[in-house]
C-alpha atoms as a PDB file:
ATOM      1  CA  UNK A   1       0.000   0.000   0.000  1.00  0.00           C
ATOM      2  CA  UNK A   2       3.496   2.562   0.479  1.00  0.00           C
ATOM      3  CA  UNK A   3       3.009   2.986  -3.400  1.00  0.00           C
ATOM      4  CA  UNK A   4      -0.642   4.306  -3.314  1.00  0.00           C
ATOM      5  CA  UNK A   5       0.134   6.520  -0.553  1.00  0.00           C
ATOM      6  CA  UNK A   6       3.149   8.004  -2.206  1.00  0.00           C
ATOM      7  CA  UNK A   7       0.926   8.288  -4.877  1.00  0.00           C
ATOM      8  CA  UNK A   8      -1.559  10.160  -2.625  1.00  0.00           C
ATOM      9  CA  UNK A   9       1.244  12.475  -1.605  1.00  0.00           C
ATOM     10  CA  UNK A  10       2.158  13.455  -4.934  1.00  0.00           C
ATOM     11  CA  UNK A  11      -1.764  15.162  -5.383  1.00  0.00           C
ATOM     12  CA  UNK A  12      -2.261  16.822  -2.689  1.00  0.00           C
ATOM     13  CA  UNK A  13      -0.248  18.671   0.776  1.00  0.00           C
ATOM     14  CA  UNK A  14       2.659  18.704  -1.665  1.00  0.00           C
ATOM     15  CA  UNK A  15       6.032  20.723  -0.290  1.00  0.00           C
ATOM     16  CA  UNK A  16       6.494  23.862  -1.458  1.00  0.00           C
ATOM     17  CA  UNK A  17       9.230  23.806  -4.184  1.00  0.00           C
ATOM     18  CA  UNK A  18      12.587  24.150  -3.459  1.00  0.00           C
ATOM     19  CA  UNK A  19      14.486  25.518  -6.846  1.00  0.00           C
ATOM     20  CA  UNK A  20      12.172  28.276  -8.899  1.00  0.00           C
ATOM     21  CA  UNK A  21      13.230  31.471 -10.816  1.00  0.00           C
ATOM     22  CA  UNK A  22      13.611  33.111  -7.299  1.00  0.00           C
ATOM     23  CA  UNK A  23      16.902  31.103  -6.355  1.00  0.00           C
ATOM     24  CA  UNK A  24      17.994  29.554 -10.092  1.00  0.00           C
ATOM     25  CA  UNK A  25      21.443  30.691 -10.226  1.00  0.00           C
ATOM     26  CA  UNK A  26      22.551  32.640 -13.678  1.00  0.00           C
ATOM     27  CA  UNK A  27      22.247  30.248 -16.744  1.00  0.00           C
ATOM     28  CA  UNK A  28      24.579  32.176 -18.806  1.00  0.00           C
ATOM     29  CA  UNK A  29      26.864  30.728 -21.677  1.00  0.00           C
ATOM     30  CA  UNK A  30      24.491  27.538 -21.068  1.00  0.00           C
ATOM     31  CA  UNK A  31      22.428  26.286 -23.937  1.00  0.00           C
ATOM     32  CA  UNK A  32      18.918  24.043 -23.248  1.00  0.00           C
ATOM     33  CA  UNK A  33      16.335  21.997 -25.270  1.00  0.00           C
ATOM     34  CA  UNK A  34      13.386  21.944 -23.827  1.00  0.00           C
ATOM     35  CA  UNK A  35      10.788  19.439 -26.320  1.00  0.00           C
ATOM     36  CA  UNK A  36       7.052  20.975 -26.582  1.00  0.00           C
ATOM     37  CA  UNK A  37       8.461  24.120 -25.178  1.00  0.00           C
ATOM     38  CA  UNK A  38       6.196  26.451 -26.342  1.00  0.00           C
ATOM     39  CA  UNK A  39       2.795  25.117 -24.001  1.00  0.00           C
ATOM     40  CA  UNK A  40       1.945  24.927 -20.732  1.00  0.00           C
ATOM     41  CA  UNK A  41       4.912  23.384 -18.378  1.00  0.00           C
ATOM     42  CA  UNK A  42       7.173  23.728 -21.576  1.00  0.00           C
ATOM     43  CA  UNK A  43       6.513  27.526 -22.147  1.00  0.00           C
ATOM     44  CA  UNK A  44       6.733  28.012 -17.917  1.00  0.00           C
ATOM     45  CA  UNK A  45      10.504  26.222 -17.805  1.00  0.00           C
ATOM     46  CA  UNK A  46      11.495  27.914 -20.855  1.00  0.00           C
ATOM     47  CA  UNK A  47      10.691  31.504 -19.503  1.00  0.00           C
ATOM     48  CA  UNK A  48      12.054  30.691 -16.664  1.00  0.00           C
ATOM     49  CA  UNK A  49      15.679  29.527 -18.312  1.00  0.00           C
ATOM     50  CA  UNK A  50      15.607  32.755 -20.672  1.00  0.00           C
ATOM     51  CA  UNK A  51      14.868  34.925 -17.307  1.00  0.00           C
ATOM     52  CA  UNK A  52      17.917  33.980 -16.054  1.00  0.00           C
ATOM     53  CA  UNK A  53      20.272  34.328 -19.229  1.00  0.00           C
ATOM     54  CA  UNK A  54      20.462  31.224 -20.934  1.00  0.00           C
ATOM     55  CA  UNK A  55      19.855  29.738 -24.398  1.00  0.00           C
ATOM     56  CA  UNK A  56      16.782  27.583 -24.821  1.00  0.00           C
ATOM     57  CA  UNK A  57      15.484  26.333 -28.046  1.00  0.00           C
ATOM     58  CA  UNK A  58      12.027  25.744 -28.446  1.00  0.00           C
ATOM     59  CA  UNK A  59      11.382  22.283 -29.940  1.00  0.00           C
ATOM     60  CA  UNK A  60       7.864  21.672 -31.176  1.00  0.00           C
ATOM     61  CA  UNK A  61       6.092  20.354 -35.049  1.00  0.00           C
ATOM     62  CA  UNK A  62       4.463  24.017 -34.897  1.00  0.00           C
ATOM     63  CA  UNK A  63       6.225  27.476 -35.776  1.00  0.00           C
ATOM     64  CA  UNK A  64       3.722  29.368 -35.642  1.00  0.00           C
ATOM     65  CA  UNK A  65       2.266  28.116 -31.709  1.00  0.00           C
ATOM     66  CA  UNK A  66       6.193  28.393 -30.909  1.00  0.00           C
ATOM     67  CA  UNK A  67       6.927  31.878 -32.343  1.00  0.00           C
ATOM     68  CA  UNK A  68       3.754  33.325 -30.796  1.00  0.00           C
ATOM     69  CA  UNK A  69       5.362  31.793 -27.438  1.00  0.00           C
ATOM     70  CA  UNK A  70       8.385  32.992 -27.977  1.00  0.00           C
ATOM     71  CA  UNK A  71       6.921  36.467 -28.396  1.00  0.00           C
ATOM     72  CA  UNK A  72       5.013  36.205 -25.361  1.00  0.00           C
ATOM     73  CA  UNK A  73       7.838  35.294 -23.259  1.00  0.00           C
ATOM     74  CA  UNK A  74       9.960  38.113 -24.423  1.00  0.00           C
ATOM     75  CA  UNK A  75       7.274  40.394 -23.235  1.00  0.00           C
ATOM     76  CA  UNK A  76       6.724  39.279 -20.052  1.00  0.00           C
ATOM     77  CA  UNK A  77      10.713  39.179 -19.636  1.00  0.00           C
ATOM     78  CA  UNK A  78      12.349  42.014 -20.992  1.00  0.00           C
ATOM     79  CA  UNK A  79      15.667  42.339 -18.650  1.00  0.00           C
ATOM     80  CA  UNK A  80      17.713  39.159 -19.871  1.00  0.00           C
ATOM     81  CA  UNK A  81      20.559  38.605 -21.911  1.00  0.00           C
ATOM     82  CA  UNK A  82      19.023  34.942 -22.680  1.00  0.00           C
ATOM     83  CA  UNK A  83      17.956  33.690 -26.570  1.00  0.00           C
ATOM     84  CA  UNK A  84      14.987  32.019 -27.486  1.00  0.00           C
ATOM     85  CA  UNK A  85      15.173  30.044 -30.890  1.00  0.00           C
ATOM     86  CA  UNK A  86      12.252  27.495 -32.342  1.00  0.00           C
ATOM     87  CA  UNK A  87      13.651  24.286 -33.230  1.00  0.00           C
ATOM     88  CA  UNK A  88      11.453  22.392 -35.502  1.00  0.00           C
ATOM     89  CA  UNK A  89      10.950  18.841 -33.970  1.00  0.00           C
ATOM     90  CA  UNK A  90       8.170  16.132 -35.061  1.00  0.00           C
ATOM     91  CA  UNK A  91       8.746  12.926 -32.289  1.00  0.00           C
ATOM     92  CA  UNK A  92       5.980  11.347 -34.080  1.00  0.00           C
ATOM     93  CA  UNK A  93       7.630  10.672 -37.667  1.00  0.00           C
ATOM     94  CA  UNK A  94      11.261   9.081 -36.468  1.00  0.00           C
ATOM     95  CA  UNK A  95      12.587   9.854 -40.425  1.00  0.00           C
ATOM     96  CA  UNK A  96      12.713  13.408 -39.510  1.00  0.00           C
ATOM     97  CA  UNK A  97      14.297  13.760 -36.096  1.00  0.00           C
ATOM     98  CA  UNK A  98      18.156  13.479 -37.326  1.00  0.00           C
ATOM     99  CA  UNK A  99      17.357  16.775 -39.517  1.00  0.00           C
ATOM    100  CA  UNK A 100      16.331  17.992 -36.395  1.00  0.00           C
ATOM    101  CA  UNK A 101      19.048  17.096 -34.869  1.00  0.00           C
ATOM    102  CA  UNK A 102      21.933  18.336 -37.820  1.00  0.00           C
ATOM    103  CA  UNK A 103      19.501  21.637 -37.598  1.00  0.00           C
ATOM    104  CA  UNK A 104      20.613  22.036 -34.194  1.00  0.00           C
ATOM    105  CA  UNK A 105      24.342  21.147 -34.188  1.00  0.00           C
ATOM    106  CA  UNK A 106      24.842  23.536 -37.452  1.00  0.00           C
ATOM    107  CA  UNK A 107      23.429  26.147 -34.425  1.00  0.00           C
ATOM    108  CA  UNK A 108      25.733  24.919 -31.216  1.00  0.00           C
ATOM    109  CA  UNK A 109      28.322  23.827 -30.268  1.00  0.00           C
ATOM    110  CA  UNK A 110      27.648  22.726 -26.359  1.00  0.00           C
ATOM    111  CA  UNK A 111      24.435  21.227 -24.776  1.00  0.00           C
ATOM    112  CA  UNK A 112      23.947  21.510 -21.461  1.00  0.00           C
ATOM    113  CA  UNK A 113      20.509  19.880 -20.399  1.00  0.00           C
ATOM    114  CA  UNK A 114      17.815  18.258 -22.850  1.00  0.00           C
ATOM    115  CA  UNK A 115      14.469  17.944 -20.987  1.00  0.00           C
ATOM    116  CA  UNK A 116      12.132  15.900 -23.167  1.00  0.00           C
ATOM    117  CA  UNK A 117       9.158  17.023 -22.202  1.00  0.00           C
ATOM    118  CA  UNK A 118       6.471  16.709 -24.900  1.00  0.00           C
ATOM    119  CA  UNK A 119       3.976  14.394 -25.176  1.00  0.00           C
ATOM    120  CA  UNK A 120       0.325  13.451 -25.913  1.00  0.00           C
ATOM    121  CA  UNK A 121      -2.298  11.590 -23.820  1.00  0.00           C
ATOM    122  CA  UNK A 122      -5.053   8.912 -24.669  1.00  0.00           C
ATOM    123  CA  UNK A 123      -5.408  10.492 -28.432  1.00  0.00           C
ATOM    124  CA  UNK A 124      -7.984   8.457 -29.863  1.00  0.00           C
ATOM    125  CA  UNK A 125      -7.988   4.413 -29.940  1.00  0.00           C
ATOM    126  CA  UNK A 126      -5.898   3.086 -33.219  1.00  0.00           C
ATOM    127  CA  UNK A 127      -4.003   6.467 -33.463  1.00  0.00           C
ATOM    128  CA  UNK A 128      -0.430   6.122 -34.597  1.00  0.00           C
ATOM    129  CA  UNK A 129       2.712   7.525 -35.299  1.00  0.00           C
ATOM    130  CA  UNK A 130       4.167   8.205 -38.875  1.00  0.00           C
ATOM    131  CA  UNK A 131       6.242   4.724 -38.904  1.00  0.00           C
ATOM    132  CA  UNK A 132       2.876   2.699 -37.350  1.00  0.00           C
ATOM    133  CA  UNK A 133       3.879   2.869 -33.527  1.00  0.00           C
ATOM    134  CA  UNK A 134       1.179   3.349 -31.437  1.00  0.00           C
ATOM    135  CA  UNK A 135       0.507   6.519 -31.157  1.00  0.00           C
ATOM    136  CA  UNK A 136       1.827   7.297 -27.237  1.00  0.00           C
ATOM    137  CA  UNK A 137       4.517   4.926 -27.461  1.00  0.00           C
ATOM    138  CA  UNK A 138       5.619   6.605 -30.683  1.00  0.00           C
ATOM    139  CA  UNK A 139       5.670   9.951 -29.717  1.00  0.00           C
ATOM    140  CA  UNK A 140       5.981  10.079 -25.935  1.00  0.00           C
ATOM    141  CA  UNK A 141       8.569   7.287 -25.908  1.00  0.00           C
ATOM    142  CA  UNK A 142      11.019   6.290 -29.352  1.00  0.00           C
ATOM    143  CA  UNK A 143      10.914   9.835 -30.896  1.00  0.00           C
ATOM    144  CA  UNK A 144      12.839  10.982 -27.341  1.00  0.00           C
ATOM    145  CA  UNK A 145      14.798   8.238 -27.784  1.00  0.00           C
ATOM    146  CA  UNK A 146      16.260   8.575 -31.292  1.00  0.00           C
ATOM    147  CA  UNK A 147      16.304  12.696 -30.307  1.00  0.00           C
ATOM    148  CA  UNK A 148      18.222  12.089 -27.182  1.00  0.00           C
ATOM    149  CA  UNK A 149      20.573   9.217 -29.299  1.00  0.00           C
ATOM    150  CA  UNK A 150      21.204  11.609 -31.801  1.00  0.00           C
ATOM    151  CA  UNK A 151      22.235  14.431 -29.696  1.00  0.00           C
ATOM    152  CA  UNK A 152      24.331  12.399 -27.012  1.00  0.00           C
ATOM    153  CA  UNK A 153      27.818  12.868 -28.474  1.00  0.00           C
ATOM    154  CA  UNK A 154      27.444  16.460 -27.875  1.00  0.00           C
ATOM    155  CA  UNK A 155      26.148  15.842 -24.566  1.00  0.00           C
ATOM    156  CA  UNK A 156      29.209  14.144 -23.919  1.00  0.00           C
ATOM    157  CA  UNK A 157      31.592  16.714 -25.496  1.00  0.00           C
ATOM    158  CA  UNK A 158      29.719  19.296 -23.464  1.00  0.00           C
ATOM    159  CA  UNK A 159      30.050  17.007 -20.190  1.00  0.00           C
ATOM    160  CA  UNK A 160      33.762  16.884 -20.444  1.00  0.00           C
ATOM    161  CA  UNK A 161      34.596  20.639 -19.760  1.00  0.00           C
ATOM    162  CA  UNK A 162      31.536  21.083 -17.029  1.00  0.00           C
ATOM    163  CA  UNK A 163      30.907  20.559 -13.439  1.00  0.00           C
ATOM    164  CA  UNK A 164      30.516  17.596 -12.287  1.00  0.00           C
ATOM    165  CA  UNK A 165      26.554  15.856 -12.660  1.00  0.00           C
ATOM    166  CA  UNK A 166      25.832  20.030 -14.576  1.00  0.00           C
ATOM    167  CA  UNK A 167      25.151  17.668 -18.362  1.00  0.00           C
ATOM    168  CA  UNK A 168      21.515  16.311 -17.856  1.00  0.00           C
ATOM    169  CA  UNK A 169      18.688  14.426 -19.991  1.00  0.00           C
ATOM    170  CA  UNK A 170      15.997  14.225 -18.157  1.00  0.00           C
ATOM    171  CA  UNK A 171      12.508  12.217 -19.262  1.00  0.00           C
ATOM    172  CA  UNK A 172       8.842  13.149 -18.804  1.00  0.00           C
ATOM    173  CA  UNK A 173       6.981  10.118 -16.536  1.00  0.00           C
ATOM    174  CA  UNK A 174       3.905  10.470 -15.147  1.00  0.00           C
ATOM    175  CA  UNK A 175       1.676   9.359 -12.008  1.00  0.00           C
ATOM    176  CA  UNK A 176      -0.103   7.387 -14.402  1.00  0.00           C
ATOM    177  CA  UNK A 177       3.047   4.775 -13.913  1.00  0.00           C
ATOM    178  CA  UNK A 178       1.041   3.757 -10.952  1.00  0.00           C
ATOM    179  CA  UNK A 179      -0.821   2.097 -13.474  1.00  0.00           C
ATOM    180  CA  UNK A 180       1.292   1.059 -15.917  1.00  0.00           C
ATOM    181  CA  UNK A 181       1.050  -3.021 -16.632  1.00  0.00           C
ATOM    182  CA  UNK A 182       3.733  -5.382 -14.733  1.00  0.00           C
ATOM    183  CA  UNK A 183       7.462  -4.391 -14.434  1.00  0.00           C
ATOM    184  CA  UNK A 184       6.211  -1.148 -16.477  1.00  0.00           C
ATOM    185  CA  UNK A 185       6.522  -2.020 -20.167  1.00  0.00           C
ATOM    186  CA  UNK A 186       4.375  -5.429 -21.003  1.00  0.00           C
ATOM    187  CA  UNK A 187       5.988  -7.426 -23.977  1.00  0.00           C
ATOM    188  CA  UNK A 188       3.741  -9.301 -26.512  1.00  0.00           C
ATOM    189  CA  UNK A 189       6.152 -12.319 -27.122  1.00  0.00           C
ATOM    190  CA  UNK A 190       4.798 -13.043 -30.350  1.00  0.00           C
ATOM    191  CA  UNK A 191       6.089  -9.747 -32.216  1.00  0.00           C
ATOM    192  CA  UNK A 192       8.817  -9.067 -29.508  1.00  0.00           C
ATOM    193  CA  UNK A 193       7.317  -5.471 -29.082  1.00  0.00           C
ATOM    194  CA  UNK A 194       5.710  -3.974 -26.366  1.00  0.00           C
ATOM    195  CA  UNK A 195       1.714  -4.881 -26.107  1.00  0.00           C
ATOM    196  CA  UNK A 196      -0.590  -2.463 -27.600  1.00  0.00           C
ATOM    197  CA  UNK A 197      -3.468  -2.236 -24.828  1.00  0.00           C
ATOM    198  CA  UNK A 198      -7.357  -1.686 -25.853  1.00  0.00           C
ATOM    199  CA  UNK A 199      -7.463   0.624 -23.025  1.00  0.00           C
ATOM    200  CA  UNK A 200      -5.417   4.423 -24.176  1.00  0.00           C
ATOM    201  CA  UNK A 201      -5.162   5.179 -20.090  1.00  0.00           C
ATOM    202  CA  UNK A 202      -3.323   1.841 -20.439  1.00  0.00           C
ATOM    203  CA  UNK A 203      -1.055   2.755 -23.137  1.00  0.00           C
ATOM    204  CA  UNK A 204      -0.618   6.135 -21.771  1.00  0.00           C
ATOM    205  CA  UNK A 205       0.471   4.622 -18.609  1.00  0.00           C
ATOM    206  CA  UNK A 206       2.956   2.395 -20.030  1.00  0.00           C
ATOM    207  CA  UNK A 207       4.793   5.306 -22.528  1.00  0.00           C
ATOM    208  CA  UNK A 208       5.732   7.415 -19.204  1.00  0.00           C
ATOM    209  CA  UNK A 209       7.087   4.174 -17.507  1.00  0.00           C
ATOM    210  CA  UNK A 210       8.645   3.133 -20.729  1.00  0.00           C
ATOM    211  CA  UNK A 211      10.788   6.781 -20.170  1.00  0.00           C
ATOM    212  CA  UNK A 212      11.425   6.193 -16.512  1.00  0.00           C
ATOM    213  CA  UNK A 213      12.865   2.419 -18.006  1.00  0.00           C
ATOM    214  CA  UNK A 214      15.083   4.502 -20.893  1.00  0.00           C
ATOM    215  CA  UNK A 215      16.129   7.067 -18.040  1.00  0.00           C
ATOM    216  CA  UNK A 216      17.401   4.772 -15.912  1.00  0.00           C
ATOM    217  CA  UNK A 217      19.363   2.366 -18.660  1.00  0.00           C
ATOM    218  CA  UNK A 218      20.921   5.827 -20.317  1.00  0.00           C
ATOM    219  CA  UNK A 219      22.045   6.655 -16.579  1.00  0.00           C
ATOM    220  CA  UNK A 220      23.852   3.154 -16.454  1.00  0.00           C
ATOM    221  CA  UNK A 221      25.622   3.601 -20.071  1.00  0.00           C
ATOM    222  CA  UNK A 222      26.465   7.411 -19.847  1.00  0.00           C
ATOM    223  CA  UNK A 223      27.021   8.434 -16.491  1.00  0.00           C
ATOM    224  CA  UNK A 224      30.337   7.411 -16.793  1.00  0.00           C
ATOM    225  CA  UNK A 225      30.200  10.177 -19.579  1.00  0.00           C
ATOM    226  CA  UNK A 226      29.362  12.315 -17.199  1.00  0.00           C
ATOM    227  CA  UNK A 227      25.544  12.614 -17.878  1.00  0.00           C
ATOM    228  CA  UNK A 228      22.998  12.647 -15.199  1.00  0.00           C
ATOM    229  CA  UNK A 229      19.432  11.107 -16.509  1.00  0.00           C
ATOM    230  CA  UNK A 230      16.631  10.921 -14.334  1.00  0.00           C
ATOM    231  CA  UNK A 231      12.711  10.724 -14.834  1.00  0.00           C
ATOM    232  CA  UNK A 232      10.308  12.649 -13.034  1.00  0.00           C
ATOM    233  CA  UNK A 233       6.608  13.477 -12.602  1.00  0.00           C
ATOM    234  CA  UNK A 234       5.746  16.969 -13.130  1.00  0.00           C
ATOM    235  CA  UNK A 235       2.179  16.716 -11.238  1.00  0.00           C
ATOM    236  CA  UNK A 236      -1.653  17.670 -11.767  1.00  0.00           C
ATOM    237  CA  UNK A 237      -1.692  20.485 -13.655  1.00  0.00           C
ATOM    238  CA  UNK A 238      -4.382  22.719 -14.809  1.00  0.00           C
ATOM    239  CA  UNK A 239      -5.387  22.441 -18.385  1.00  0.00           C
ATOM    240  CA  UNK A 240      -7.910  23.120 -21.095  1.00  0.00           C
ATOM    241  CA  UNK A 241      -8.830  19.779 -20.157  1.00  0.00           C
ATOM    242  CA  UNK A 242     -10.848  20.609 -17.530  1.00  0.00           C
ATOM    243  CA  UNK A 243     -12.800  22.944 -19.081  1.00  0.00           C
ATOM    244  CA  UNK A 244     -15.830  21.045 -19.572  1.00  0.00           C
ATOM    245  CA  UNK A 245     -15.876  19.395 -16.310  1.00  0.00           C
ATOM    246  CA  UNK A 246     -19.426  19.632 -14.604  1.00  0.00           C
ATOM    247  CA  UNK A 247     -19.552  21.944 -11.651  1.00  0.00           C
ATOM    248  CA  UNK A 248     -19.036  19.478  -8.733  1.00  0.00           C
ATOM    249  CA  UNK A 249     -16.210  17.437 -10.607  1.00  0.00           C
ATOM    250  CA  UNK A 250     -14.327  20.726 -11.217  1.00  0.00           C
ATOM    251  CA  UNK A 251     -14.428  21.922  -7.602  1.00  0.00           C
ATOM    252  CA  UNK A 252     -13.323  18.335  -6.488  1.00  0.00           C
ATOM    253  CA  UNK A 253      -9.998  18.251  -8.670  1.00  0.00           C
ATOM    254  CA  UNK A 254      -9.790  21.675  -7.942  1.00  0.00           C
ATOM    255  CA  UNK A 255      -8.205  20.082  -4.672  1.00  0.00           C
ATOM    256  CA  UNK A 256      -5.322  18.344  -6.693  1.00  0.00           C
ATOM    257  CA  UNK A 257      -4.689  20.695  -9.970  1.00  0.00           C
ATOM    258  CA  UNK A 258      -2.012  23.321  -9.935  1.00  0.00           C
ATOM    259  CA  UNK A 259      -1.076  26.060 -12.071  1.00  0.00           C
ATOM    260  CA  UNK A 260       1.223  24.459 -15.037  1.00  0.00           C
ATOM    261  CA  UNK A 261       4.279  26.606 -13.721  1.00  0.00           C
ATOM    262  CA  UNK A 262       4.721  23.821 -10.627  1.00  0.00           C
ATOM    263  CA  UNK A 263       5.247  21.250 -13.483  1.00  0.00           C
ATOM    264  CA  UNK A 264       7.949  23.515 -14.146  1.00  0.00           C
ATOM    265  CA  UNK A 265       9.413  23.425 -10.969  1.00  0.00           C
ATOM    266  CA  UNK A 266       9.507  19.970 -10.995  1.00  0.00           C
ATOM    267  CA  UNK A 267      11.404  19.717 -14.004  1.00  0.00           C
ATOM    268  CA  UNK A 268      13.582  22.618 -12.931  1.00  0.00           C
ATOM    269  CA  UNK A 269      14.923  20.613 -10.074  1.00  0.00           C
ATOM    270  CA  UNK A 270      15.633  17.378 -11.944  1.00  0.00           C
ATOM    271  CA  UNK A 271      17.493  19.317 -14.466  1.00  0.00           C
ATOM    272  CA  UNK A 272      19.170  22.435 -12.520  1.00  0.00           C
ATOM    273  CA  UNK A 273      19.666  21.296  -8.893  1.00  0.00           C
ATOM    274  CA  UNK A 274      22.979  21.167  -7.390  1.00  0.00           C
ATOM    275  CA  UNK A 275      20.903  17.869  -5.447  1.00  0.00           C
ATOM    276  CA  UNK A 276      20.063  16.176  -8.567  1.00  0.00           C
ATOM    277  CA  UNK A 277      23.423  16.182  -9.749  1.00  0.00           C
ATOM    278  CA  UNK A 278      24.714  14.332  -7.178  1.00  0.00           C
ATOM    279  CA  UNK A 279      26.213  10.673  -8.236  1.00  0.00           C
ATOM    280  CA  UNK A 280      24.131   9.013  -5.255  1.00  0.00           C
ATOM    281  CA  UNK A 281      20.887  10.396  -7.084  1.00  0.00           C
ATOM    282  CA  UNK A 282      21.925   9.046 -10.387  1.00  0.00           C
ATOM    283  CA  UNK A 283      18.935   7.419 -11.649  1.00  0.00           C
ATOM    284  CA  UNK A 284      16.381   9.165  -9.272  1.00  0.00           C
ATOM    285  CA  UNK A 285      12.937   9.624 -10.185  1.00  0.00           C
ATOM    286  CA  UNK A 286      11.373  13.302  -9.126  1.00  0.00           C
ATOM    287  CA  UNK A 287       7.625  14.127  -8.041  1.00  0.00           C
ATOM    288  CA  UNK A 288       5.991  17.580  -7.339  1.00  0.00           C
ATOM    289  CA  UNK A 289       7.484  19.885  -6.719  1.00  0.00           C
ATOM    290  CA  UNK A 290      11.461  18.666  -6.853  1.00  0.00           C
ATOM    291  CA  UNK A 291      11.937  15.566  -4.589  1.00  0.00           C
ATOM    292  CA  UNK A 292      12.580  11.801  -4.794  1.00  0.00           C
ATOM    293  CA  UNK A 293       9.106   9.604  -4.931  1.00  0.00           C
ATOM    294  CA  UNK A 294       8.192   5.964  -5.105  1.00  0.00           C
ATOM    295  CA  UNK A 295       7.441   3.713  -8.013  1.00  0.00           C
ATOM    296  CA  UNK A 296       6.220   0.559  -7.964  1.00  0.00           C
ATOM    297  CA  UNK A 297       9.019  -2.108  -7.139  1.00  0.00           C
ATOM    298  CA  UNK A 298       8.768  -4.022 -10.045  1.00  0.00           C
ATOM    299  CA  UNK A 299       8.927  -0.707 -12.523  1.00  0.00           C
ATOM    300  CA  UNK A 300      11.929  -0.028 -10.382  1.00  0.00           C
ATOM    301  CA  UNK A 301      13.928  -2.999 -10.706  1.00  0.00           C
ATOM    302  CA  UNK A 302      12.221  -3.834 -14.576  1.00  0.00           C
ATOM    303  CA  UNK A 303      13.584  -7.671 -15.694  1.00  0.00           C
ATOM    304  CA  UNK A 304      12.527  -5.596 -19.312  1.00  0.00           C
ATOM    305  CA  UNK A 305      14.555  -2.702 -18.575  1.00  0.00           C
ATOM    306  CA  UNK A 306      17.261  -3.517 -21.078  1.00  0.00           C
ATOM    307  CA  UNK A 307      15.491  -5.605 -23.482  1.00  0.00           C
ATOM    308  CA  UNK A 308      12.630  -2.138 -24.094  1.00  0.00           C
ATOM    309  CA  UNK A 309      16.163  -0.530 -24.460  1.00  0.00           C
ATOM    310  CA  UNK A 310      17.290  -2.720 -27.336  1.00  0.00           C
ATOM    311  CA  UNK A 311      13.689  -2.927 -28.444  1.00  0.00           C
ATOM    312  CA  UNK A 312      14.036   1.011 -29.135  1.00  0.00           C
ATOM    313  CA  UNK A 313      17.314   0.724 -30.506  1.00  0.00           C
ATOM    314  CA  UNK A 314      16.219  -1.201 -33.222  1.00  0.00           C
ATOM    315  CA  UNK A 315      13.398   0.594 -33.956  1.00  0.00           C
ATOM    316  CA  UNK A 316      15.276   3.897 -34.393  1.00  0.00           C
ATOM    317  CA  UNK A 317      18.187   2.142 -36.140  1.00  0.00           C
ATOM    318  CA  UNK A 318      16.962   3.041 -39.549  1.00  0.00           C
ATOM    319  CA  UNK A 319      17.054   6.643 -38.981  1.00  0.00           C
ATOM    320  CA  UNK A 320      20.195   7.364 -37.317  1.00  0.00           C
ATOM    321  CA  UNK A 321      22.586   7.516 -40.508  1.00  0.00           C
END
């Protein structure tokens, strides 16, 4: 029962959060990818980077959503030295991310954190991604993979002339890993891939702890490199979702929403704290608003840990060269 009360205490009488734009030390000469960084806990970590001097590109499939952000955010921020730039990035069609990817390095020469942050929830049942992935798993899951792949040597090259644990990928899980099937990613054994569910809430739940699997595995082969990968929970978060919520439904998750700028926090400490960097954290997964939480044992210590690793690595083979 530890799990569901965890759980419990990542909804509601959460801490207040520890790093924020009040205390984030000066990010400048830095340079950040934040993936859909031009919505809701995206948009509130990317202001937040560019408030305090540093380079953040904007990764999204829309220019137009991400230069209106942009805009916005230089607004509302006018005293900064930091840049803003719009990378264009579709997850969902893996033939495209290495353009993507030789877009950015013709651009920089150092990366200092990746946070891979977009994703999409329970789109409707049968939906899929350009190369016939279920939909979630597609987008939410390989695309970040064959991104974070592609842009790991100059991770690495970055890594070498930083701090110590200051180089970080971090992954977007969820609290829906609570529900995720057994040991977090559920293999059909007939086509060697992971199961495609009837239920989306199902599928959903298994994408975000198919990332906390792939943040965990890229800790064990890079942090040697230097890298620090972790996964983390951003929390309930006010959305358009809610809109249409009857009356008495809406006042009762009223109780366990927050604004989306607390997802931001959480990400913020995963990615910018001095704790997180730590090499006895290596691995850690991060709840509201920047702490270690639980997840379920067998998610944990996943028996399919490496073989979803390998299972992505062939899937994205094709489009690394």
């Amino acid at each position: 029962m530890s799990i569901y009360w965890d759980a419990f205490k990542q909804c509601a009488w959460i801490p207040s959060p520890k790093l924020t734009e009040a205390n984030l030390p000066n990010q400048a000469g830095r340079v950040f990818i934040v993936t859909g960084g031009y919505a809701g806990v995206g948009k509130e970590l990317s202001k937040i980077l560019y408030s305090k001097n540093g380079t953040v590109y904007v990764a999204g499939r829309s220019e137009d959503k991400a230069e209106g952000a942009i805009e916005e955010i230089k607004q509302a921020t006018p005293s900064t030295d930091g840049r803003l730039e719009f990378l264009m990035l579709d997850l969902a069609d893996l033939a495209s991310i290495k353009g993507s990817v030789d877009d950015f390095l013709r651009r920089e020469q150092r990366l200092d954190v990746l946070t891979n942050n977009a994703g999409v929830m329970t789109p409707p049942s049968g939906s899929k991604a350009a190369q016939g992935h279920e939909l979630q798993m597609g987008t939410n899951v390989l695309g970040p993979y064959l991104f974070t792949q592609l842009l790991t040597p100059l991770l690495q090259k970055t890594a070498a002339s930083s701090p110590p644990g200051s180089v970080r990928v971090t992954w977007a899980g969820s609290l829906a890993t609570v529900g995720s099937p057994k040991n977090g990613v559920e293999f059909d054994e007939q086509s060697n891939s992971p199961k495609v569910h009837g239920m989306q809430g199902l599928n959903y739940g298994q994408s975000k702890a198919a990332n906390v699997l792939l943040a965990k595995e890229y800790q064990t082969r890079y942090f040697a490199d230097g890298i620090v990968s972790n996964a983390w929970n951003p929390g309930n978060l006010e959305s358009e979702l809610q809109r249409h919520q009857p009356w008495l439904m809406a006042k009762v998750l009223s109780f366990i929403l927050y604004p989306a700028v607390y997802g931001a926090y959480t990400e913020l400490y995963a990615g910018w704290s001095e704790e997180a960097g730590r090499e006895e954290m290596k691995g850690a997964y991060y709840g509201p608003w920047g702490r270690t939480v639980m997840l379920r044992q067998d998610v944990e210590n996943s028996p399919n840990r490496k073989r979803f690793w390998e299972w992505c690595e062939q899937e994205a083979k094709p489009y690394v060269g």
